[in-house]
Every structure is written in C-alpha cells, then in structure tokens.
Protein backbone atom coordinates (compact mmCIF):
# COMPACT_ATOMS: atom_id res chain seq x y z
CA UNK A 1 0.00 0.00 0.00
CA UNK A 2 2.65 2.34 0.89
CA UNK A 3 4.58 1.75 -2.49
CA UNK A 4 1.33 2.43 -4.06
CA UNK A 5 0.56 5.49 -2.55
CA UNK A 6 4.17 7.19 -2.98
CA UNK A 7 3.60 6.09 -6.74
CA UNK A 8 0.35 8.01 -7.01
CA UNK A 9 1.99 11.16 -4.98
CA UNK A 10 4.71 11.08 -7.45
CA UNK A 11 2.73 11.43 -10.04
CA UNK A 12 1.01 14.20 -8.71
CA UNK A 13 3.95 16.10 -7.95
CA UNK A 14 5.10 15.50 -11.78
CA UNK A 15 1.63 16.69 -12.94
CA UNK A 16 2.09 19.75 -11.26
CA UNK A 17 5.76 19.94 -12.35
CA UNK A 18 4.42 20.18 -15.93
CA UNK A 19 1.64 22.70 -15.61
CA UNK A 20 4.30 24.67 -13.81
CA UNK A 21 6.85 24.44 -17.26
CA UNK A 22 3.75 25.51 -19.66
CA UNK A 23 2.81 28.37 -16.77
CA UNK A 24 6.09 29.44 -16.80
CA UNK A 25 6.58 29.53 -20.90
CA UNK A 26 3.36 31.30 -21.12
CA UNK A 27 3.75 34.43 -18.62
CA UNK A 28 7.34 34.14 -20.06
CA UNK A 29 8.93 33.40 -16.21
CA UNK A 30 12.01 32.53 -17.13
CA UNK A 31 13.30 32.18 -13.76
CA UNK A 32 10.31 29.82 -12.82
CA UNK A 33 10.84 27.66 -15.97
CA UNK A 34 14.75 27.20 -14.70
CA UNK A 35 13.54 25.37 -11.54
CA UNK A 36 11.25 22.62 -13.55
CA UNK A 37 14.64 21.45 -15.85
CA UNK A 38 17.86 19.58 -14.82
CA UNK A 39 20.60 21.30 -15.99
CA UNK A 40 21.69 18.90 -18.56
CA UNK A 41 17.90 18.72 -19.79
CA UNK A 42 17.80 18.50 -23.60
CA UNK A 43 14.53 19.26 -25.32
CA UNK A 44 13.88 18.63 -28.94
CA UNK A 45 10.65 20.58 -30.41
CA UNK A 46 8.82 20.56 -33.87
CA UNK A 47 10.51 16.92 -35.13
CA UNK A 48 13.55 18.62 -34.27
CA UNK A 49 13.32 21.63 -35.91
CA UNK A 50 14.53 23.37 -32.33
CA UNK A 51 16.63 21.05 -30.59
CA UNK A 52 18.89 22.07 -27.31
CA UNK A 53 21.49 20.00 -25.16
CA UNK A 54 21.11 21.88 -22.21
CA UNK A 55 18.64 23.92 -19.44
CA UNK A 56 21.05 27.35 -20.71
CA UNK A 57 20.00 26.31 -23.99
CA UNK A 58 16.67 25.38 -23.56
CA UNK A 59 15.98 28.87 -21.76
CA UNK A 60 17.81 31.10 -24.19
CA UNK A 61 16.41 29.78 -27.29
CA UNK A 62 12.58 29.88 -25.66
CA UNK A 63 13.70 33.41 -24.45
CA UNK A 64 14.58 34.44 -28.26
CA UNK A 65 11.59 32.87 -30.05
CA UNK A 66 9.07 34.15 -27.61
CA UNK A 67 10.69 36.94 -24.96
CA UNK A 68 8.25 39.75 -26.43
CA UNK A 69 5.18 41.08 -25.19
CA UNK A 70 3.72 40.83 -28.71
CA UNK A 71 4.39 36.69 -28.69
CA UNK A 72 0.76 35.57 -26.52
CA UNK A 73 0.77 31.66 -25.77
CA UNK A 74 -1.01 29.52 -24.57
CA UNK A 75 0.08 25.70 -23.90
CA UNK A 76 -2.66 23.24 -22.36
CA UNK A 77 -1.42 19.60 -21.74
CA UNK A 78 -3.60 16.65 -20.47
CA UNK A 79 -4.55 13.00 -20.78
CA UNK A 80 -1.02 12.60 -18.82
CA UNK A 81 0.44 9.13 -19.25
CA UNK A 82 2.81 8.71 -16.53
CA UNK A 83 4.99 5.61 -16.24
CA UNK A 84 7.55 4.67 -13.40
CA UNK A 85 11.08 3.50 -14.73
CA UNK A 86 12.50 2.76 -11.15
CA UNK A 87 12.18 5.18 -8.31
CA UNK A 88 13.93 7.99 -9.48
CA UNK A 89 13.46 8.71 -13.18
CA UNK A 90 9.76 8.14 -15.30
CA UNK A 91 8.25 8.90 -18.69
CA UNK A 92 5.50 11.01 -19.28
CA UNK A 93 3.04 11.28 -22.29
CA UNK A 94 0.76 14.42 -22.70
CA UNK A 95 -1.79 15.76 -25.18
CA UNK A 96 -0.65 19.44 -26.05
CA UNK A 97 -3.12 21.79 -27.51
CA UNK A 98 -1.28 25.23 -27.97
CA UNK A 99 -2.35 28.46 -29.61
CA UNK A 100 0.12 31.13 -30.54
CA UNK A 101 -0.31 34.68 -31.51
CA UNK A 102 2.63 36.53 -32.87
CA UNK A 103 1.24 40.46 -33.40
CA UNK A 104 4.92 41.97 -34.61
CA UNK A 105 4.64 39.45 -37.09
CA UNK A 106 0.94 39.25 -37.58
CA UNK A 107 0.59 35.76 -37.47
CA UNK A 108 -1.41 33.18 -35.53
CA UNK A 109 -0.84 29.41 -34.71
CA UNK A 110 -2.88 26.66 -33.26
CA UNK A 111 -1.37 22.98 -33.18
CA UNK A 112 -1.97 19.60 -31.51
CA UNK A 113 1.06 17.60 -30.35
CA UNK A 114 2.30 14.65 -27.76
CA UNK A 115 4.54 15.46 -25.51
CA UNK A 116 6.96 13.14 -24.67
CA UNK A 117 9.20 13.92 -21.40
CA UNK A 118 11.47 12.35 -19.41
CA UNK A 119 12.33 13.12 -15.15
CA UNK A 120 14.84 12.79 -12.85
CA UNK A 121 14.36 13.14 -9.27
CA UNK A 122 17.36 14.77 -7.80
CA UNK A 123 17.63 15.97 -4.24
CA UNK A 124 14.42 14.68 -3.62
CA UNK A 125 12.70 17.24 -6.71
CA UNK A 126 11.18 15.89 -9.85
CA UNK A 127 12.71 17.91 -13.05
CA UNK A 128 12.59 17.70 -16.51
CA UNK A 129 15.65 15.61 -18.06
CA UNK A 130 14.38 15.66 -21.51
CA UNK A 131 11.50 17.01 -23.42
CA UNK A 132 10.40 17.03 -26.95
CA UNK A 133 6.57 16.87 -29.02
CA UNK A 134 5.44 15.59 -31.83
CA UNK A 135 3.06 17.52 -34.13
CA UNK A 136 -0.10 15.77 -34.80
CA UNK A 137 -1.44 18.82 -36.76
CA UNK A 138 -0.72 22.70 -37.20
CA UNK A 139 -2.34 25.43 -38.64
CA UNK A 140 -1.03 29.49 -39.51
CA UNK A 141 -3.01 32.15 -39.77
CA UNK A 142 -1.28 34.92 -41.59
CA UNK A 143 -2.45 37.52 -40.76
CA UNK A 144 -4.06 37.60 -37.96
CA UNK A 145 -7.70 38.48 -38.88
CA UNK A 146 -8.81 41.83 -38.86
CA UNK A 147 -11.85 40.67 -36.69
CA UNK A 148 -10.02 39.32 -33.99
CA UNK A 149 -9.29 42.36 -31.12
CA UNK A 150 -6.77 41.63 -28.49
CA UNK A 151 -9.22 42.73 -25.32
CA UNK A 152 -6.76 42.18 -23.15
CA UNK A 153 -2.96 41.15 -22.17
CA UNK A 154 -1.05 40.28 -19.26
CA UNK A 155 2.44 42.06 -21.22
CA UNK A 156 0.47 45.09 -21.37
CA UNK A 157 -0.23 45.71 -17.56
CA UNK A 158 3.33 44.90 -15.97
C-alpha cells in the first residue's frame, strides 16, 4: 500500500511539475521555468526543428523565439500518461493543444502535439531531463484576422 501510494503522490507532484513548465513559458517566467529542468535537460521541439542540449539552452532559445510582449501563448497539456522507470526517473506522455499569436509578425498558430518527457528526481525534486513533441497537426493564420481584437494582455499591464 505504501509503495502504491508514494507512486500516485509522485505522479502528482510530476503533474504539477508540468503545468508549472507551460505556466512558466506562457507568462514568459524565465526564472520559474529554470527550476522545472535539470541542468543537462535536452529538449527537442517541432521533429527537431529546435533542438537544445542543455537547461542554458533550452531557456535562451525559448527566451529568443518568444521573450516579447507581442508573442501571446497559450500551452494546455492533459490525458497525462505517466509511467515509473525505477524510483527515481519516469516517462510522461501528454496531449498538447497550444495556440500562438505573434502580433509583430501578424501571425497566428494553433497545433496539436504529444509530448513526450522524461524526469529525474534529484535531491528529492522531480525535473525535466528531456523534453520534446510531436506535431499531430498545425495550422497558420497569416495575418491575424482583422476581426479578432486583443481585449486584453497580461504584457500590457506589468
């Protein structure tokens, strides 16, 4: 029972561990998204297109593609499909739905994708170790359509 039950709480804790990597990509907290990764996390996005070896990486080349107040995400995982490889380190499979809006470069994106992620638990903290997605579909919108009005943004109130 007891094995069972840290199982289930380690699952929870990686749950949360995720939704805290999308929160963090999508109010662009940089600092916050640092704390989910190992440091020698590598992350491989789009089939490869963006690929890094490491958390410096992984941060810098997120901070360059979306560091803007003009770049709105939004990144929802779910169905998670969380597997145990021994006590320290698991697999995790997720269902992303993400929309994109890009307003310097008038351009919107919506996608589908599975996540696949590896974690480490070092120090007693789950992390990432590894991270990529697979695109199950995309779509642009270029441009953004004249009828859709930003009411409101986070980027514009800080």
């Amino acid at each position: 029972m007891t094995a069972s039950l840290n199982a289930l709480l380690a699952i929870e804790t990686i749950k949360k561990l995720k939704y805290t990597y999308l929160r963090a990509v999508d109010t662009h907290d940089w600092e916050l998204l640092t704390t989910t990764l190992s440091e020698d996390c590598s992350a491989r996005y789009d089939d490869g297109k963006y690929s890094f070896d490491n958390r410096d990486q992984l941060i810098n080349g997120l901070k360059g593609h979306m560091d803007s107040p003009q770049v709105i995400t939004m990144h929802n995982c779910h169905h998670p499909e969380i597997e145990f490889i021994d006590e320290s380190t698991a697999t995790g499979k997720w269902y992303l739905q993400d929309l994109v809006f890009n307003k310097d470069q008038n351009w919107m994106l919506f996608g589908t994708a599975i996540y696949t992620d590896q974690y480490r638990l070092d120090d007693g903290i789950w992390r990432i170790c590894h991270t990529e997605y697979q695109r199950i579909m995309e779509t642009i919108n270029a441009p953004i359509p004249a009828t859709l009005s930003f009411t409101y943004s986070m980027f514009d109130h800080q």
